[in-house]
C-alpha atoms as a PDB file:
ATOM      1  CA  UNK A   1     -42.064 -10.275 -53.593  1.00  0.00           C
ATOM      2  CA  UNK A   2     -45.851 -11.329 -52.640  1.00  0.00           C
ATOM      3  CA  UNK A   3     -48.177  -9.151 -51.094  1.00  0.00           C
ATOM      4  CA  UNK A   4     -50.252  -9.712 -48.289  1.00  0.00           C
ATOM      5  CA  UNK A   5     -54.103  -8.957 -47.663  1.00  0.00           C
ATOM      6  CA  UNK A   6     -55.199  -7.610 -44.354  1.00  0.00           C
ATOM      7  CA  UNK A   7     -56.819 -11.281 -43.468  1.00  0.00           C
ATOM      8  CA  UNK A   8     -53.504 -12.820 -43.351  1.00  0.00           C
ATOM      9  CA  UNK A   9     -51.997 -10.180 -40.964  1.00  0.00           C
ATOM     10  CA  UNK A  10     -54.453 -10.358 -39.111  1.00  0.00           C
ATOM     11  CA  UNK A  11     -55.199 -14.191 -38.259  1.00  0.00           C
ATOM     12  CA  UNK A  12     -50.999 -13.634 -37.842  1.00  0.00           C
ATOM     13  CA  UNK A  13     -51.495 -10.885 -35.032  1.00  0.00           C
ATOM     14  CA  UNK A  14     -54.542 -11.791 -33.563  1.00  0.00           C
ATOM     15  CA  UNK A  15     -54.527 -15.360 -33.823  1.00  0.00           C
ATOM     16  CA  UNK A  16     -58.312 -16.416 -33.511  1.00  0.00           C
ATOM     17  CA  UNK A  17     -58.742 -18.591 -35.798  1.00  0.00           C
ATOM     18  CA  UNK A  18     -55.750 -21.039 -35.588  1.00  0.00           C
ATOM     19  CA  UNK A  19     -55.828 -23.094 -38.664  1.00  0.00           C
ATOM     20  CA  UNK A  20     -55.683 -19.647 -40.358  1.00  0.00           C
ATOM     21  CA  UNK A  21     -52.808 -18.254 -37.723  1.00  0.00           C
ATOM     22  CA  UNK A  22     -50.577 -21.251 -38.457  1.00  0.00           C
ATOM     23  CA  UNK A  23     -51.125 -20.843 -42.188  1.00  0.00           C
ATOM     24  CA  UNK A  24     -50.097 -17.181 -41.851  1.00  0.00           C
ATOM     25  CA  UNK A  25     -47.645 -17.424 -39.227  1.00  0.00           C
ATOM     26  CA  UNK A  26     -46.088 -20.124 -41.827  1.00  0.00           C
ATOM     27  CA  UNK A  27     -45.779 -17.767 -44.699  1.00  0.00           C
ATOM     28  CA  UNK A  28     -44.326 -14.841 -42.547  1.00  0.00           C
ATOM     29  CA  UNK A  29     -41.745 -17.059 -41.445  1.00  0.00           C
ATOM     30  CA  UNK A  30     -40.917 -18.301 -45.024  1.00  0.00           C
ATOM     31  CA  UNK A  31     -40.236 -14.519 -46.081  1.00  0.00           C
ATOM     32  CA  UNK A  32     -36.696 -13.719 -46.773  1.00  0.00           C
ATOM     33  CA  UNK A  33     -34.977 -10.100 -47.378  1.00  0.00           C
ATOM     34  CA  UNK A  34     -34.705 -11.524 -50.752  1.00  0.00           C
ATOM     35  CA  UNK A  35     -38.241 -12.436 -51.476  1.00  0.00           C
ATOM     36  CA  UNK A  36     -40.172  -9.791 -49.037  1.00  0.00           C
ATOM     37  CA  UNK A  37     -44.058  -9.571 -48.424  1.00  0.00           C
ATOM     38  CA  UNK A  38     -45.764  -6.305 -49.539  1.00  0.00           C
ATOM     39  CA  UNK A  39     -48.075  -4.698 -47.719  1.00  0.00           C
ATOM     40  CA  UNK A  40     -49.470  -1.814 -49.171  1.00  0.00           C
ATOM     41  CA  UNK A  41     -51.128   1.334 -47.800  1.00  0.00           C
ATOM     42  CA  UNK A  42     -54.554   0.656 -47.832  1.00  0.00           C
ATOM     43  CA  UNK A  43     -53.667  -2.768 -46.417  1.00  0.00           C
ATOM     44  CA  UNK A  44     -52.359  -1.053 -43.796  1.00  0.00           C
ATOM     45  CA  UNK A  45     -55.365   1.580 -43.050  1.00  0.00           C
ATOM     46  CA  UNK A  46     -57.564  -1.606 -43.123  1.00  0.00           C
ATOM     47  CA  UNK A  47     -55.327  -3.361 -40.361  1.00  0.00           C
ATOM     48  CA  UNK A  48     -55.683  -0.450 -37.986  1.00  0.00           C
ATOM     49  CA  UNK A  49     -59.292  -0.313 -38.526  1.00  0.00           C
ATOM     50  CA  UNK A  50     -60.138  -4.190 -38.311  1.00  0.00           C
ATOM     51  CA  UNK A  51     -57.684  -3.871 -34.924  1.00  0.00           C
ATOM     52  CA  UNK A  52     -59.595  -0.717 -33.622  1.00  0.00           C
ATOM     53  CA  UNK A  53     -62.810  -1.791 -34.419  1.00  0.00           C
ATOM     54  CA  UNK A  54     -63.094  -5.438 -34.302  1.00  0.00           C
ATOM     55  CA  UNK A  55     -60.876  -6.360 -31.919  1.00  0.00           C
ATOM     56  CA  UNK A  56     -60.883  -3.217 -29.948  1.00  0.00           C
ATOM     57  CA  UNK A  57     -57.147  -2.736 -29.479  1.00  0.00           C
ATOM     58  CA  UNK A  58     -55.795   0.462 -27.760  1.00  0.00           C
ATOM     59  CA  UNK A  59     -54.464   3.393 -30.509  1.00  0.00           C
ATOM     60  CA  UNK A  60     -50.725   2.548 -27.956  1.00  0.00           C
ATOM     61  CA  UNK A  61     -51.504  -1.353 -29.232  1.00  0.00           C
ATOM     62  CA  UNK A  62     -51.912  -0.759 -32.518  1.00  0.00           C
ATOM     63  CA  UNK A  63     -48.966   2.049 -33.113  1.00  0.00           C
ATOM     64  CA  UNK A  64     -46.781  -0.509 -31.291  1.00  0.00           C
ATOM     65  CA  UNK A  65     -47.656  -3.128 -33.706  1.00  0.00           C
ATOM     66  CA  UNK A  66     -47.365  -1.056 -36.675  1.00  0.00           C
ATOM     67  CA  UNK A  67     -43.893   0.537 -35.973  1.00  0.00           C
ATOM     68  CA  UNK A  68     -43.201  -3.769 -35.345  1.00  0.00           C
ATOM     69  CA  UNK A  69     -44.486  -4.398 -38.375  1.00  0.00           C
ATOM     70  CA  UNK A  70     -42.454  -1.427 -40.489  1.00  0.00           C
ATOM     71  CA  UNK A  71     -39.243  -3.022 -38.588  1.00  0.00           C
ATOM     72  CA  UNK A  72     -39.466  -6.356 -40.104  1.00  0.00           C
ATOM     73  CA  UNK A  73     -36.488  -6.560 -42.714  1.00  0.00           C
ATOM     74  CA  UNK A  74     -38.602  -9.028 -44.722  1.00  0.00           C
ATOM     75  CA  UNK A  75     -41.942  -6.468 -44.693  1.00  0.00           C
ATOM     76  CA  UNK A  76     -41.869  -3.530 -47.073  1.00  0.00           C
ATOM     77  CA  UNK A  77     -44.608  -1.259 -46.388  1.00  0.00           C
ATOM     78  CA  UNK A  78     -45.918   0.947 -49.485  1.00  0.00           C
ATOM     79  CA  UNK A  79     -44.992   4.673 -48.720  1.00  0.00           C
ATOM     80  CA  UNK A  80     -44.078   3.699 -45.161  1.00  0.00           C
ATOM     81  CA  UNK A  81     -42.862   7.471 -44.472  1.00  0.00           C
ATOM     82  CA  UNK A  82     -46.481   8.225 -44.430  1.00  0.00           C
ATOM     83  CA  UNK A  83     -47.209   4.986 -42.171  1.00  0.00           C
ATOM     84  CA  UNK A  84     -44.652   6.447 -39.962  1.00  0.00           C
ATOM     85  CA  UNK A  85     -45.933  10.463 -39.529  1.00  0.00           C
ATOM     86  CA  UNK A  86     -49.485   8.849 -39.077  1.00  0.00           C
ATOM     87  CA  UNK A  87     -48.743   5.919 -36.814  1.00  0.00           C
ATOM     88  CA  UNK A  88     -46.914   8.701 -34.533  1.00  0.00           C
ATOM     89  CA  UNK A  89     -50.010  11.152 -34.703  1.00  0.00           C
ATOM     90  CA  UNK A  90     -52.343   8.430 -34.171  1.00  0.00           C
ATOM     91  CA  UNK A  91     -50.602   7.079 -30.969  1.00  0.00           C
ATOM     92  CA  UNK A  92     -51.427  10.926 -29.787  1.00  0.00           C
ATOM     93  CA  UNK A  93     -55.202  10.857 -30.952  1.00  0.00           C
ATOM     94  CA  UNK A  94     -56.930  13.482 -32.419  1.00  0.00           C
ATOM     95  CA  UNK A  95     -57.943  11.713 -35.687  1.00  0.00           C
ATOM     96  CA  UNK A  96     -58.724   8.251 -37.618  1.00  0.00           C
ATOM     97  CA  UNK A  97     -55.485   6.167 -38.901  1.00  0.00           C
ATOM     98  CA  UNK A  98     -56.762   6.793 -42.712  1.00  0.00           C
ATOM     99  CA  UNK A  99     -57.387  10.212 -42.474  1.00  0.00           C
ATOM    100  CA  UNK A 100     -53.915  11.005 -40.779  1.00  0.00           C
ATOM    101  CA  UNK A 101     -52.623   8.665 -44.091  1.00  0.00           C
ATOM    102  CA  UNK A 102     -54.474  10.875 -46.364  1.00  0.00           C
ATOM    103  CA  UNK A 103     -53.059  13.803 -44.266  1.00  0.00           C
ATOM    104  CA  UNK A 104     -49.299  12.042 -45.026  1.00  0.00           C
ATOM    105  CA  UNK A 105     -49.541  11.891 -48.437  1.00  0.00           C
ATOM    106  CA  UNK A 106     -50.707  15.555 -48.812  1.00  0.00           C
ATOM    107  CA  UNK A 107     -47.930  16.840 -46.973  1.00  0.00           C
ATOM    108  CA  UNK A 108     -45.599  14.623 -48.974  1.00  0.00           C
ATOM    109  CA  UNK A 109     -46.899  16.019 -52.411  1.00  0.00           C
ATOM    110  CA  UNK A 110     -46.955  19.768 -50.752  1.00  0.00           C
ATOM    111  CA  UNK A 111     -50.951  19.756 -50.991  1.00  0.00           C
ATOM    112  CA  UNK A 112     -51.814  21.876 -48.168  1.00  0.00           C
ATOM    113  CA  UNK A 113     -53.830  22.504 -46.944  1.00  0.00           C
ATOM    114  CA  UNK A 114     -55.698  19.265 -46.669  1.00  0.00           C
ATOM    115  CA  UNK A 115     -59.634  20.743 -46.973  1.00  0.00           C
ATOM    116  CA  UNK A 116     -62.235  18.822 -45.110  1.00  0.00           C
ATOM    117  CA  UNK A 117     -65.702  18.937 -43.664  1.00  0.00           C
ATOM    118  CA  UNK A 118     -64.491  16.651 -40.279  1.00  0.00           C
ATOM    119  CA  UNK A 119     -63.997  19.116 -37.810  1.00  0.00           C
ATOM    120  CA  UNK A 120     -61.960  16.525 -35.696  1.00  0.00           C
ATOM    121  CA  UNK A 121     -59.435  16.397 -38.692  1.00  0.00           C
ATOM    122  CA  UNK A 122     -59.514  20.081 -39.278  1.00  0.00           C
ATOM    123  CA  UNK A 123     -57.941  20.312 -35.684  1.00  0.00           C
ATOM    124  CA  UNK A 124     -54.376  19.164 -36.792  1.00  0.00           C
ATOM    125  CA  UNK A 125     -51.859  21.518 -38.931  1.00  0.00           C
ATOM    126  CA  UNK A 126     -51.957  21.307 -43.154  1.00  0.00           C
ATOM    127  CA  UNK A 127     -55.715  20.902 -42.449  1.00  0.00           C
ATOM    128  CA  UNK A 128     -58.460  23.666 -43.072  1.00  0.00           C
ATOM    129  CA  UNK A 129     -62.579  23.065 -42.563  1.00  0.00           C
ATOM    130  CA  UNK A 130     -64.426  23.857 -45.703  1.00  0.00           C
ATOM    131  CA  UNK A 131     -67.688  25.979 -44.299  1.00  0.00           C
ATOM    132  CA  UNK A 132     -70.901  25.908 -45.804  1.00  0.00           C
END
């Protein structure tokens, strides 16, 4: 298994620089079931952001690439249950990719509720807004 760094998914999905898209297309390809590239969580929070952000892709863009991404036999994604409950919240808005991961993980470990000071957050269930 290798892991990947959010560079190398993205010159693969975004394909700006092609020298760079080529070399990452290449290794993609050259993943088997047998030998899989990792990509772990906080790969994965920086991929929405650098999409969101930089590139300015839509929160439907971005789930959709996910969810294509978690669907490649040759891709494991680290604690991809959580990738899945936040990809499908953040397709509906209401909060940021890494705080809906964060939000995932809580849930998973039955740490609720999920305290915060972002009001937008405290919105969704397992959440609460710590008042000063």
């Amino acid at each position: 298994m290798s892991a990947l760094d959010t560079n190398v998914l993205i010159r693969f999905l975004v394909r700006d620089n092609p020298e760079q898209a080529d070399a990452a297309r290449a290794l993609l390809e050259g993943l088997t079931t047998d030998n899989p590239g990792f990509i772990c969580r906080e790969v994965m929070i920086e991929v929405v952001w650098v999409l969101e952000r930089s590139y300015r892709f839509s929160r439907e863009q971005i789930a959709s690439i996910v969810i294509e991404l978690m669907d490649t036999d040759t891709l494991v994604i680290e604690d991809d249950n959580d990738v899945a409950q936040a990809t499908v919240a953040y397709s509906q808005g209401g909060a940021d990719f890494s705080d809906l991961m964060l939000l995932a993980a809580a849930n998973r470990v039955g740490a609720q509720p999920l305290y915060t000071f972002d009001r937008r957050l405290s919105r969704l269930q397992g959440t609460a807004l710590l008042e000063v």
